[in-house]
PDB file of N, CA and C in Angstrom:
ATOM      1  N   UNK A   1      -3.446   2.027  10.550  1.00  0.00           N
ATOM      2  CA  UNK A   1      -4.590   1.493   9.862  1.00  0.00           C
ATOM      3  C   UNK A   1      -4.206   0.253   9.054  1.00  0.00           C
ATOM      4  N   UNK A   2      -3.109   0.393   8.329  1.00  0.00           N
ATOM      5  CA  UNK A   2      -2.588  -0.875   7.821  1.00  0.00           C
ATOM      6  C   UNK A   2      -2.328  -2.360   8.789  1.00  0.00           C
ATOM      7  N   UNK A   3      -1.888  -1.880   9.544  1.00  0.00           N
ATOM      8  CA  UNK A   3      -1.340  -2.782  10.599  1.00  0.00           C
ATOM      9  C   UNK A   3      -3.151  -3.393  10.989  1.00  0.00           C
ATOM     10  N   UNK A   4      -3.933  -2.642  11.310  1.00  0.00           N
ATOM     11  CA  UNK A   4      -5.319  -3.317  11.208  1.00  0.00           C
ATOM     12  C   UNK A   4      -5.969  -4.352  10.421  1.00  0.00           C
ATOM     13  N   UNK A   5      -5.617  -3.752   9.358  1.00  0.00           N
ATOM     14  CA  UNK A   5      -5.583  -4.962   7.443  1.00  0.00           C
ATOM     15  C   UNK A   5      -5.214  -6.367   7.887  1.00  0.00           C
ATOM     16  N   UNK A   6      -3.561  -5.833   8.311  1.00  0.00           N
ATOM     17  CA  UNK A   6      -2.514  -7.116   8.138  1.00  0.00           C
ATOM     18  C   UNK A   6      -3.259  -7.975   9.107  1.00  0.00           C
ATOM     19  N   UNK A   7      -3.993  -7.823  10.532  1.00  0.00           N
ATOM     20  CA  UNK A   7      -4.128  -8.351  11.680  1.00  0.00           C
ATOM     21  C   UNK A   7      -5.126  -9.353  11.138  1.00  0.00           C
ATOM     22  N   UNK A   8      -6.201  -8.392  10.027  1.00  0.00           N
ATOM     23  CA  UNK A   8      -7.288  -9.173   9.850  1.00  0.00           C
ATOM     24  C   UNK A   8      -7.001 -10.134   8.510  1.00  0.00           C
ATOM     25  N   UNK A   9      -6.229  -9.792   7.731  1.00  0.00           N
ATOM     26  CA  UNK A   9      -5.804 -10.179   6.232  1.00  0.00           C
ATOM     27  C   UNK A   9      -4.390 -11.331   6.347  1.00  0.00           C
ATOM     28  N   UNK A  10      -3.562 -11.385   7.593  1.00  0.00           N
ATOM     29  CA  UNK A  10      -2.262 -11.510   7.608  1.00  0.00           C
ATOM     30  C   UNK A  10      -1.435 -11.412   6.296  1.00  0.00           C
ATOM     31  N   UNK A  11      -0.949 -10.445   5.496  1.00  0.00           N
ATOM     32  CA  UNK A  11      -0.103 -10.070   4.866  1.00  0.00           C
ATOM     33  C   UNK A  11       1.294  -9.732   5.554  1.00  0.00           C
ATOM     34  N   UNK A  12       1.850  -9.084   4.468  1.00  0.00           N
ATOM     35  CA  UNK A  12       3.080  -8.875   4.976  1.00  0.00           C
ATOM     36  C   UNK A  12       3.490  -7.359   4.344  1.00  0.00           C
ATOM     37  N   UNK A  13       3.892  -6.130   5.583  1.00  0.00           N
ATOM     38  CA  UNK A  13       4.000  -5.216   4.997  1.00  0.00           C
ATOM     39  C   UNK A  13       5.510  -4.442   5.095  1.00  0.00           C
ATOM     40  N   UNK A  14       5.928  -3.814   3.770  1.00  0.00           N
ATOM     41  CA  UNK A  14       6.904  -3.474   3.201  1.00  0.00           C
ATOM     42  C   UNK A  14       6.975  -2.205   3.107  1.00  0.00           C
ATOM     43  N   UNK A  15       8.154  -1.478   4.087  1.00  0.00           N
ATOM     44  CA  UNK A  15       8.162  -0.531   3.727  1.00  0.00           C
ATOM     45  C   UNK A  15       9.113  -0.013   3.190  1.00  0.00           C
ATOM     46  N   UNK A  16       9.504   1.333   2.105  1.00  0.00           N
ATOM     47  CA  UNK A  16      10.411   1.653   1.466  1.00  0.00           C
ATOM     48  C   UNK A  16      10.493   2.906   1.670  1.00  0.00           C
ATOM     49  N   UNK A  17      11.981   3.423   1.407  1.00  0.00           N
ATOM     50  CA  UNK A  17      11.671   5.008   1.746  1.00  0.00           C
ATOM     51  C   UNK A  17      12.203   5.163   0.378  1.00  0.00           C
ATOM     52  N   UNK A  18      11.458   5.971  -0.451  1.00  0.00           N
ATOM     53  CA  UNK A  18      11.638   6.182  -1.895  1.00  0.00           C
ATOM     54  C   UNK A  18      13.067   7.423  -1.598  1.00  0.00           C
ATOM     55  N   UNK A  19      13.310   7.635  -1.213  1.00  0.00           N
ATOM     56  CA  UNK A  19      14.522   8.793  -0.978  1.00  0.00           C
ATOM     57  C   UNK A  19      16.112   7.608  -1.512  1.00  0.00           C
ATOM     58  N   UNK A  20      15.594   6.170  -1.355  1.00  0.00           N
ATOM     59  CA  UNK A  20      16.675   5.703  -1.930  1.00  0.00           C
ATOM     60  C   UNK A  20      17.056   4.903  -2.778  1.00  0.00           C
ATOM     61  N   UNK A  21      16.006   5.635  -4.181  1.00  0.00           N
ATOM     62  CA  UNK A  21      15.946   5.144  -5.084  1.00  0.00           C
ATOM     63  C   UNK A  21      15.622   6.241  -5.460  1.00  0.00           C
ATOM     64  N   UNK A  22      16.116   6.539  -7.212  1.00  0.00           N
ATOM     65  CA  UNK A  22      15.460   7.583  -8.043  1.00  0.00           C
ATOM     66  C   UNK A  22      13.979   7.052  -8.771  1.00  0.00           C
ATOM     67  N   UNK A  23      14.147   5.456  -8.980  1.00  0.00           N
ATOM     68  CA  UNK A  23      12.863   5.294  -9.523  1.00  0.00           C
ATOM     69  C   UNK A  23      11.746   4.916  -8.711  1.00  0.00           C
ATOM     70  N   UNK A  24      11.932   4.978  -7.924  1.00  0.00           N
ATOM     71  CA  UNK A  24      10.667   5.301  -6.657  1.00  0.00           C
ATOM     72  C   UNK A  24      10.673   6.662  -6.499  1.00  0.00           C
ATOM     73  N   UNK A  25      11.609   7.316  -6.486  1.00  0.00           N
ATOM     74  CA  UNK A  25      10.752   8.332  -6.454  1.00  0.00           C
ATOM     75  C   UNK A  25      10.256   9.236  -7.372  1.00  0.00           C
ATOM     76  N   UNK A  26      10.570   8.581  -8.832  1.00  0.00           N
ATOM     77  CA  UNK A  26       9.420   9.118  -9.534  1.00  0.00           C
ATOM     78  C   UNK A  26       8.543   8.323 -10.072  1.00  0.00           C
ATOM     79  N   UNK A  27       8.386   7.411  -9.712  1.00  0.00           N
ATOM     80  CA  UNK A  27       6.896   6.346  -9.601  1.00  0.00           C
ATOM     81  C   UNK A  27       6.058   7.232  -8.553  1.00  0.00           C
ATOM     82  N   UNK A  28       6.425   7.483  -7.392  1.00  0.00           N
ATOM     83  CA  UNK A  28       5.410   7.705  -6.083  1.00  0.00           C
ATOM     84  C   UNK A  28       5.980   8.493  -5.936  1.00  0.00           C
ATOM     85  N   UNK A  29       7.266   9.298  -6.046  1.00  0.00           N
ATOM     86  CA  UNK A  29       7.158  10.993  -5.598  1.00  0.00           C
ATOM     87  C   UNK A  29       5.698  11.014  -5.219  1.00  0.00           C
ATOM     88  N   UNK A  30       4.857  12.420  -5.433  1.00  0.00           N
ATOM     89  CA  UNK A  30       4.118  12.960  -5.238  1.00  0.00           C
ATOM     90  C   UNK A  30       2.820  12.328  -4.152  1.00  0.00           C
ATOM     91  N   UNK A  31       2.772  10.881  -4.582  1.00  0.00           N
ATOM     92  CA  UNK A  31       1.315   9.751  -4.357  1.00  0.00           C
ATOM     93  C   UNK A  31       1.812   9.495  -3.003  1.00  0.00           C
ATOM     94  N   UNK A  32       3.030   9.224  -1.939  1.00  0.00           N
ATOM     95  CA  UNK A  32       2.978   8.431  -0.871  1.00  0.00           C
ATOM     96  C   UNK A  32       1.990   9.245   0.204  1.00  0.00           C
ATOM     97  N   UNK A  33       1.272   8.372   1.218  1.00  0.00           N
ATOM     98  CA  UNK A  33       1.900   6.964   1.196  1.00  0.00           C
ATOM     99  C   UNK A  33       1.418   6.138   0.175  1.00  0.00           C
ATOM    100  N   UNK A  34       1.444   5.407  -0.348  1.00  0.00           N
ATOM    101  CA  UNK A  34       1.006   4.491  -1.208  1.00  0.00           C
ATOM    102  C   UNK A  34       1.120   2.912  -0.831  1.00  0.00           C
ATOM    103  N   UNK A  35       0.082   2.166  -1.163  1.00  0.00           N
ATOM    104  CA  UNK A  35      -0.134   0.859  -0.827  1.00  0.00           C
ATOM    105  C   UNK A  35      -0.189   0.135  -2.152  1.00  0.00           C
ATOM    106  N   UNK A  36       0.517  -0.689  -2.543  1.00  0.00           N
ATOM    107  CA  UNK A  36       0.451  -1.571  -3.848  1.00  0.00           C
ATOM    108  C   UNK A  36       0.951  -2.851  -3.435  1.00  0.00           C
ATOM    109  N   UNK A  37      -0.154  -3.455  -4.280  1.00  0.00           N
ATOM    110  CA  UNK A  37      -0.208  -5.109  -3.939  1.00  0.00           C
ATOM    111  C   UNK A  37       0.117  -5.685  -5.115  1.00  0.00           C
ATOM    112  N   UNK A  38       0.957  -7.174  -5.444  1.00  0.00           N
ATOM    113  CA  UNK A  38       1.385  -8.028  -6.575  1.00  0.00           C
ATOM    114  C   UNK A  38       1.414  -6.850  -7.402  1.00  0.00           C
ATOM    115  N   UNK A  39       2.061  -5.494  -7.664  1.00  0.00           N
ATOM    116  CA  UNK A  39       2.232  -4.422  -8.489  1.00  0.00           C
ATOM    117  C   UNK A  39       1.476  -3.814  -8.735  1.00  0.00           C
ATOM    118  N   UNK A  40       0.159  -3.712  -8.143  1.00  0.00           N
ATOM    119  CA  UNK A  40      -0.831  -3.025  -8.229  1.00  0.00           C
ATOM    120  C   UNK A  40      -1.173  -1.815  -7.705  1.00  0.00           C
ATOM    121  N   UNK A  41      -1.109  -0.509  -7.518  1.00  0.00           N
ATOM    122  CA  UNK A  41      -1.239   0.645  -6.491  1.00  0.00           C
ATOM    123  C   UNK A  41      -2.831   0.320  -5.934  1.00  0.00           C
ATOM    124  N   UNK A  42      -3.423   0.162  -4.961  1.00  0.00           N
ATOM    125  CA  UNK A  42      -4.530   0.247  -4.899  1.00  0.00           C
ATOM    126  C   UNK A  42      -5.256   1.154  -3.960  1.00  0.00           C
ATOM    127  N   UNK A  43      -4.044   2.071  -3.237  1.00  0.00           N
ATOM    128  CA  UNK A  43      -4.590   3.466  -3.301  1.00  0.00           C
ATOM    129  C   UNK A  43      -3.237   4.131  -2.371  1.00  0.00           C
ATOM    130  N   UNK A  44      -3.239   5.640  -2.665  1.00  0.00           N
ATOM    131  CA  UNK A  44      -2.448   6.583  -2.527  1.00  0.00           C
ATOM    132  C   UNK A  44      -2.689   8.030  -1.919  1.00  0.00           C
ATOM    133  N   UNK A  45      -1.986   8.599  -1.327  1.00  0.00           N
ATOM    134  CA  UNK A  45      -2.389   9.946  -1.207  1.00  0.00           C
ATOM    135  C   UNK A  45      -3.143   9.868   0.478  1.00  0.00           C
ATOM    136  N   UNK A  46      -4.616   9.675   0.357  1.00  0.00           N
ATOM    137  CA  UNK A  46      -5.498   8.982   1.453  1.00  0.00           C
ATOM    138  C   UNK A  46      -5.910   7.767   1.715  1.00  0.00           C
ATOM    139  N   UNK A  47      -5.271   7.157   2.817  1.00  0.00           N
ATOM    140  CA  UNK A  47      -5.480   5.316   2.636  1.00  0.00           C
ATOM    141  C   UNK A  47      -6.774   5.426   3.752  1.00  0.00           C
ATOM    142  N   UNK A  48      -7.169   4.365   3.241  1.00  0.00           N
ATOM    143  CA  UNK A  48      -8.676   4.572   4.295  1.00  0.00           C
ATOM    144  C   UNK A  48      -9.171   2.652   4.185  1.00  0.00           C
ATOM    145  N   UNK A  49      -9.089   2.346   5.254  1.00  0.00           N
ATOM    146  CA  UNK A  49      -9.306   0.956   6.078  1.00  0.00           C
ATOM    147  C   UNK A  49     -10.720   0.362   5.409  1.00  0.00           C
ATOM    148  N   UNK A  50     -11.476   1.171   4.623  1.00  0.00           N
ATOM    149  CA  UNK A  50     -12.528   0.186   3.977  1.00  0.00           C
ATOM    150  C   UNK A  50     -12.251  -0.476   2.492  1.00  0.00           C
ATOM    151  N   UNK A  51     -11.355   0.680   1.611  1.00  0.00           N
ATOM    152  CA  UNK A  51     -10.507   0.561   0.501  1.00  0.00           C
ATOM    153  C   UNK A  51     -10.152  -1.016   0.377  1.00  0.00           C
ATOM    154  N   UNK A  52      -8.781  -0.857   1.433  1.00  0.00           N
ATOM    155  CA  UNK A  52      -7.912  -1.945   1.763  1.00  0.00           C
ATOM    156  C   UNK A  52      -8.557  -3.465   2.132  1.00  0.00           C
ATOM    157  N   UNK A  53      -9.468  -2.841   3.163  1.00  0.00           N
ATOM    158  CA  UNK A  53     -10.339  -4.436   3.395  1.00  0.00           C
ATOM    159  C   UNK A  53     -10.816  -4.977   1.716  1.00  0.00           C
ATOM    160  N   UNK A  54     -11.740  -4.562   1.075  1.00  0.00           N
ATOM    161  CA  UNK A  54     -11.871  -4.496   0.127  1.00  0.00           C
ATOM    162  C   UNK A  54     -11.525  -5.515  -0.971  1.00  0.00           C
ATOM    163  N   UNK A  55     -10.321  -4.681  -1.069  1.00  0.00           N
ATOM    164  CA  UNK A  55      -8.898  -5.414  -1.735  1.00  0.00           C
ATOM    165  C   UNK A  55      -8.967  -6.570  -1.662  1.00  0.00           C
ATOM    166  N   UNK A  56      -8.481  -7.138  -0.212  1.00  0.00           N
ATOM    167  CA  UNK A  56      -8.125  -8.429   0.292  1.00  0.00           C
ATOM    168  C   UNK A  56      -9.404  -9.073   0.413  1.00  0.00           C
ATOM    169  N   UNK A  57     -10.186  -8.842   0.158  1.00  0.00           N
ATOM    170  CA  UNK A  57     -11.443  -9.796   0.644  1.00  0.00           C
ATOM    171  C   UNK A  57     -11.147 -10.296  -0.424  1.00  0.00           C
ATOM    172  N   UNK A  58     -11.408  -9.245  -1.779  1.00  0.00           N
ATOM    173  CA  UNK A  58     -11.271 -10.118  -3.269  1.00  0.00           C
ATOM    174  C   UNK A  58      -9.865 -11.471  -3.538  1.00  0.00           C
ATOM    175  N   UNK A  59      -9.298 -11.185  -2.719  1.00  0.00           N
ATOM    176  CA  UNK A  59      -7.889 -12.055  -2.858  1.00  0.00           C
ATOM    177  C   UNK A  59      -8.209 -13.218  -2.147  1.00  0.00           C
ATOM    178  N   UNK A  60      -9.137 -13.369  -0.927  1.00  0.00           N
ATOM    179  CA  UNK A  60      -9.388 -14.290  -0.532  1.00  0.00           C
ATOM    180  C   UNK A  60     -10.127 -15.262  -1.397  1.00  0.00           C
TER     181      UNK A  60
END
């Protein structure tokens, strides 16, 4: 679903595996997957493709 975003948004996406870091994983323990933009979480847990559009429209 992300990869949908990026196609329409072209961003750039980052992934991390919090397992290798302690402070990721208690930032987002519990919340992944999680999507955060310029430090922003802007959603977690359930990502859902209207959310995200959303987002980026405002950035445009």
């Amino acid at each position: 679903m992300l990869t949908l975003a990026q196609e329409d948004f072209g961003f750039e996406i980052e992934e991390r595996d919090i397992d290798t870091s302690d402070e990721w994983t208690e930032k987002y323990g519990l919340m992944i997957p999680v999507i955060e933009v310029e430090g922003e979480i802007i959603q977690a847990g359930n990502i859902d493709f209207v959310t995200i559009s959303k987002r980026f429209q405002k950035m445009s």
